[in-house]
C-alpha atoms as a PDB file:
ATOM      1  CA  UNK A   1     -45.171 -66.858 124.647  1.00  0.00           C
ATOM      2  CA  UNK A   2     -45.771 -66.164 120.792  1.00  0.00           C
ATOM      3  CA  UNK A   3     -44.218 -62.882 119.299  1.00  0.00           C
ATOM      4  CA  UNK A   4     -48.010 -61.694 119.068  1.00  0.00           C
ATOM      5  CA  UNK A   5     -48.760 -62.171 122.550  1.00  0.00           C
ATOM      6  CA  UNK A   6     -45.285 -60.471 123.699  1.00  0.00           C
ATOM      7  CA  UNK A   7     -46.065 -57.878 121.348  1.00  0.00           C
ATOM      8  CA  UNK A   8     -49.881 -57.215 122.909  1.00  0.00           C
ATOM      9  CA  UNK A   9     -48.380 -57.285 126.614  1.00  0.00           C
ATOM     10  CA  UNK A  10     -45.818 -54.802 125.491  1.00  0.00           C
ATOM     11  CA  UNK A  11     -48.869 -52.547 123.550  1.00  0.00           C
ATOM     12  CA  UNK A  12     -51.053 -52.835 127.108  1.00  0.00           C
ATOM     13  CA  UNK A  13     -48.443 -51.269 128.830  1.00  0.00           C
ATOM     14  CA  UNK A  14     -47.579 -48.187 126.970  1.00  0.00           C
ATOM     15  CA  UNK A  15     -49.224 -45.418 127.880  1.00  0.00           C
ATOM     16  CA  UNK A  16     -52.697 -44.412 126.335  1.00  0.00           C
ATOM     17  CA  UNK A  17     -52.966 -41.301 123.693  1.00  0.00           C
ATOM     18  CA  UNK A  18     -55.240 -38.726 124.701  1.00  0.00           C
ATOM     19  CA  UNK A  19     -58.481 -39.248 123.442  1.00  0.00           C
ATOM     20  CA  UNK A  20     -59.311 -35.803 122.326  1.00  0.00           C
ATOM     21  CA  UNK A  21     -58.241 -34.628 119.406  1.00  0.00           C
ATOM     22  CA  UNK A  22     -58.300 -31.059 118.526  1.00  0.00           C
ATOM     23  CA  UNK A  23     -55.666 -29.209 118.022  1.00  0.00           C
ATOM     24  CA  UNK A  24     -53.302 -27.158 119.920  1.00  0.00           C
ATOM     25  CA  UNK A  25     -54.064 -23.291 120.103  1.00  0.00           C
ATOM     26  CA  UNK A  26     -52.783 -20.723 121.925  1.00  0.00           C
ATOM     27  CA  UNK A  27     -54.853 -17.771 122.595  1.00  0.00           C
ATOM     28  CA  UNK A  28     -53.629 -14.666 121.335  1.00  0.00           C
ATOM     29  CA  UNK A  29     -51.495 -12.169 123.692  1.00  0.00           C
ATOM     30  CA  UNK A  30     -53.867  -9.518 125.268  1.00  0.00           C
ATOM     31  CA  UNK A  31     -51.034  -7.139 126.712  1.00  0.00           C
ATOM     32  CA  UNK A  32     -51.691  -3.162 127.851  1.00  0.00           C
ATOM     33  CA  UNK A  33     -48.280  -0.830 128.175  1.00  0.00           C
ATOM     34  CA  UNK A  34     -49.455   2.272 130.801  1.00  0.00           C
ATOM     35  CA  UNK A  35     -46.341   4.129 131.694  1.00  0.00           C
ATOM     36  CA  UNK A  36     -43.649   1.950 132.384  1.00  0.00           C
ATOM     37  CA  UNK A  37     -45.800  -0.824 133.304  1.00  0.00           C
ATOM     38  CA  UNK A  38     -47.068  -3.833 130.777  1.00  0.00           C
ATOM     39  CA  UNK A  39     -50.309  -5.768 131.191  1.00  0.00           C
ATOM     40  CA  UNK A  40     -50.383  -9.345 130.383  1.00  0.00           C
ATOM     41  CA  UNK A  41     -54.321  -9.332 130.881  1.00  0.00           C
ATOM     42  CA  UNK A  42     -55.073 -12.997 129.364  1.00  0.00           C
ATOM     43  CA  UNK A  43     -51.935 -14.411 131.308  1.00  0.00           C
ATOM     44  CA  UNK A  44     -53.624 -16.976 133.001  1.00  0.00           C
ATOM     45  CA  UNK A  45     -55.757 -18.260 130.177  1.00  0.00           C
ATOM     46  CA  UNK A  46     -52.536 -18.787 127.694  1.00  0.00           C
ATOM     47  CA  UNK A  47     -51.050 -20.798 131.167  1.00  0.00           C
ATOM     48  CA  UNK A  48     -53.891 -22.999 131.213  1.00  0.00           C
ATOM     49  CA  UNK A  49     -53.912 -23.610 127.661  1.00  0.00           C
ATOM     50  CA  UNK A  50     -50.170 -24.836 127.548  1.00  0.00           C
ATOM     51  CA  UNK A  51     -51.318 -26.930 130.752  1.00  0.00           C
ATOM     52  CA  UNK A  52     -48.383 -25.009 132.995  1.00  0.00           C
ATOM     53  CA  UNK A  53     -48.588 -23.926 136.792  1.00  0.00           C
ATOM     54  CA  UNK A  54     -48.825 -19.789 136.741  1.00  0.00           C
ATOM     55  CA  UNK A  55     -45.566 -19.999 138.743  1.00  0.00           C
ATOM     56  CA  UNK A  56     -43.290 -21.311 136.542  1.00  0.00           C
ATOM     57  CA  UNK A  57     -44.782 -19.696 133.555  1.00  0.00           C
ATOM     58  CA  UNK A  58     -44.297 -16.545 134.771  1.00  0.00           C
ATOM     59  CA  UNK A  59     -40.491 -16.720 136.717  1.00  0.00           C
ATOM     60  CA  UNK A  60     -39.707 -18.115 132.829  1.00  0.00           C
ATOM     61  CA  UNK A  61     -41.215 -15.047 131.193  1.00  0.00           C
ATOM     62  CA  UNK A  62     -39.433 -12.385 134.224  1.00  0.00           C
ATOM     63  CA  UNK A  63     -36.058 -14.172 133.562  1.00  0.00           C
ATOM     64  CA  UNK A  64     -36.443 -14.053 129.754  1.00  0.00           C
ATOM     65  CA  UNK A  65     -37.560 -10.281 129.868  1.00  0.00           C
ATOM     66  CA  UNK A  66     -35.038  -9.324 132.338  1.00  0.00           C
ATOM     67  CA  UNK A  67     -37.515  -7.699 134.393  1.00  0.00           C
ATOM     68  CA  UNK A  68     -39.173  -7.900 137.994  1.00  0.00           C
ATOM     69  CA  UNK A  69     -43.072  -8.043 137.894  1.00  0.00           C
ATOM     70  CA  UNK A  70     -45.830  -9.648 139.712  1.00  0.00           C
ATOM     71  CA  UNK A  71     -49.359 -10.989 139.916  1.00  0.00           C
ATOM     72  CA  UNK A  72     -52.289  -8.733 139.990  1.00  0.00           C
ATOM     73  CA  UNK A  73     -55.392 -11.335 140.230  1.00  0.00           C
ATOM     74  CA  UNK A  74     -55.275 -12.906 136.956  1.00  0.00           C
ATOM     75  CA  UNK A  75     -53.107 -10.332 134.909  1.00  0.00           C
ATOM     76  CA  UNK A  76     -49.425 -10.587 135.130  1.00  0.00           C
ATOM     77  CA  UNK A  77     -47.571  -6.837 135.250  1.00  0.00           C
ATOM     78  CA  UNK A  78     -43.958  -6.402 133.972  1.00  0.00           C
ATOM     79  CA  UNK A  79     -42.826  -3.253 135.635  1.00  0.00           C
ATOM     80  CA  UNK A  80     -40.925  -1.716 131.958  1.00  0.00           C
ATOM     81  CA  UNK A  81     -42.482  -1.507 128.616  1.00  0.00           C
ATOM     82  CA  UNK A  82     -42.595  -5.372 126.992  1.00  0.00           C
ATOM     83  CA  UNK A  83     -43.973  -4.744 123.227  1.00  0.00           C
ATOM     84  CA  UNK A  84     -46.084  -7.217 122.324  1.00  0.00           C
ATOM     85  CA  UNK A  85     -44.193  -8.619 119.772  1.00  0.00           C
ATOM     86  CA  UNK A  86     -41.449  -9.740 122.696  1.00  0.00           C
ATOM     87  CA  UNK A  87     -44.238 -11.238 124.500  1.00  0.00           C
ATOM     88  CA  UNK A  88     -45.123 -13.494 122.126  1.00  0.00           C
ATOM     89  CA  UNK A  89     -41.599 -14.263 120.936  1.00  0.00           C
ATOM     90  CA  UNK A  90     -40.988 -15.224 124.453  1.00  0.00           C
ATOM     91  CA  UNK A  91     -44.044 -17.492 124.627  1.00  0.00           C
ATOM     92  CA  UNK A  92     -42.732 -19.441 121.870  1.00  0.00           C
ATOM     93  CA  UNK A  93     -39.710 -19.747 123.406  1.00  0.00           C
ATOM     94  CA  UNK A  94     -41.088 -21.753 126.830  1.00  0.00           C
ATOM     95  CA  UNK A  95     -43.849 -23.740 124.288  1.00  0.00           C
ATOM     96  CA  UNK A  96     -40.826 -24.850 122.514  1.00  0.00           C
ATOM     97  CA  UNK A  97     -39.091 -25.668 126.048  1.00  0.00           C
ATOM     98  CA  UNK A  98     -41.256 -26.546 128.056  1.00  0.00           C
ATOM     99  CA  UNK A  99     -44.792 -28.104 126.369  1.00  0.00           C
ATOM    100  CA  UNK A 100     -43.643 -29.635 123.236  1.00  0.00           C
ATOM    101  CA  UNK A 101     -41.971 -33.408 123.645  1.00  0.00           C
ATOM    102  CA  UNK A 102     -38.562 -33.538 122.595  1.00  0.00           C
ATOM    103  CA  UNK A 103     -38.969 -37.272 121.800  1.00  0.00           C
ATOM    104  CA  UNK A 104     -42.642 -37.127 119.578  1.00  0.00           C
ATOM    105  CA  UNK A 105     -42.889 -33.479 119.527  1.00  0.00           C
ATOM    106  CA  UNK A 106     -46.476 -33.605 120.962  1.00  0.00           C
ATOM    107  CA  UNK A 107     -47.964 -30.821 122.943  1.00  0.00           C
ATOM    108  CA  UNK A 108     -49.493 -33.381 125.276  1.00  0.00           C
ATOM    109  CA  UNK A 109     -47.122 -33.599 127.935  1.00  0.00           C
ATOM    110  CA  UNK A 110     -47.275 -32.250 131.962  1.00  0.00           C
ATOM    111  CA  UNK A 111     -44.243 -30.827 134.539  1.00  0.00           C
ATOM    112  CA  UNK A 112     -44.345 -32.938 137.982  1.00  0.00           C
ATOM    113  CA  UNK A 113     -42.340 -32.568 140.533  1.00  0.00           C
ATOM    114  CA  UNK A 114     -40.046 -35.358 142.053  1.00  0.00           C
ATOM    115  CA  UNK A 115     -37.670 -33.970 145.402  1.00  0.00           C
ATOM    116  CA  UNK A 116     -36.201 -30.642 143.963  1.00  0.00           C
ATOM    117  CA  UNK A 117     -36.603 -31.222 140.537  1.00  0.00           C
ATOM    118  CA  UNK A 118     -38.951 -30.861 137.683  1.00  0.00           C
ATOM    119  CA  UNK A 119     -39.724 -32.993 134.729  1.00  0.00           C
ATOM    120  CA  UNK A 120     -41.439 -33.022 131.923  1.00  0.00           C
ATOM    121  CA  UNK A 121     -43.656 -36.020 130.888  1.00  0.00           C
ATOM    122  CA  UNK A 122     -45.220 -36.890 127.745  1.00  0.00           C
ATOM    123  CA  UNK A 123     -48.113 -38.349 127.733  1.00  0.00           C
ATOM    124  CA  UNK A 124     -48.587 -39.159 124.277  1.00  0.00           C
ATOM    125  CA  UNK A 125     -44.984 -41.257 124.357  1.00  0.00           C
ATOM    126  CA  UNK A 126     -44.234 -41.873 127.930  1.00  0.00           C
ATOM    127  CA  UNK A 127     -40.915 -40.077 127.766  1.00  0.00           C
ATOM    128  CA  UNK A 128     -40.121 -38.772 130.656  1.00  0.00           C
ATOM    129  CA  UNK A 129     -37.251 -36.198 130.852  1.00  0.00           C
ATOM    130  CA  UNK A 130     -35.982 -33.629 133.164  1.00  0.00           C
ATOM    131  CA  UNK A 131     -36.523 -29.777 132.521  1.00  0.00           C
ATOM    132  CA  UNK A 132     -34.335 -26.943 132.532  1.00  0.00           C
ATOM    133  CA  UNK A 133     -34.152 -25.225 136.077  1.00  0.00           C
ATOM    134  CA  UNK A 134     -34.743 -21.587 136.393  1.00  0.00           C
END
């Protein structure tokens, strides 16, 4: 085989770029403190825009706060006071983590499961690479 056949073989095999191409945006927090309970009312939409199961999103943020909480329908309730600020920093924290490849630093990667374990794989790259357990 010629070096530009080898080379097209090798090209057909990696694995395709998203086709859409706008970029990355996470909503804005939309967080309520009432008494010593916080509201994370748009929890759900900033989980589906970084493409991560509600589960995992939130034991991340309870473990990072250092506080118990729970589902409420969509809204996710911290039970202390979690200023908004925190919230945010904390979000930036898991994109950083958890959505962003550590090989191309694209946002366009997924968490599957294999077994036990969790990893995170890019599809923009192909890299595949286990994440942090929690």
């Amino acid at each position: 085989m010629s070096y530009e056949e080898l080379l097209k073989k090798a090209m057909d095999r990696l694995p395709k770029r998203a086709e859409e191409k706008k970029r990355f945006i996470v909503p804005a927090v939309v967080s309520e403190i009432s008494g010593t309970k916080t509201f994370f009312r748009n929890f759900v939409e900033v989980s589906n825009a970084l493409r991560r199961d509600t589960t995992h999103f939130s034991k991340y943020l309870f473990k990072e706060l250092a506080t118990p909480g729970s589902m409420q329908g969509n809204i996710l309730v911290f039970q202390r006071n979690v200023p908004r600020e925190m919230l945010e920093e904390k979000i930036k924290d898991y994109i950083k983590e958890f959505v962003f490849c550590k090989e191309c630093r694209e946002p366009d990667t997924k968490m599957v499961k294999e077994d036990k374990l969790f990893f995170i794989k890019c599809e923009a790259c192909g890299t595949k690479y286990p994440a942090r357990t929690m």
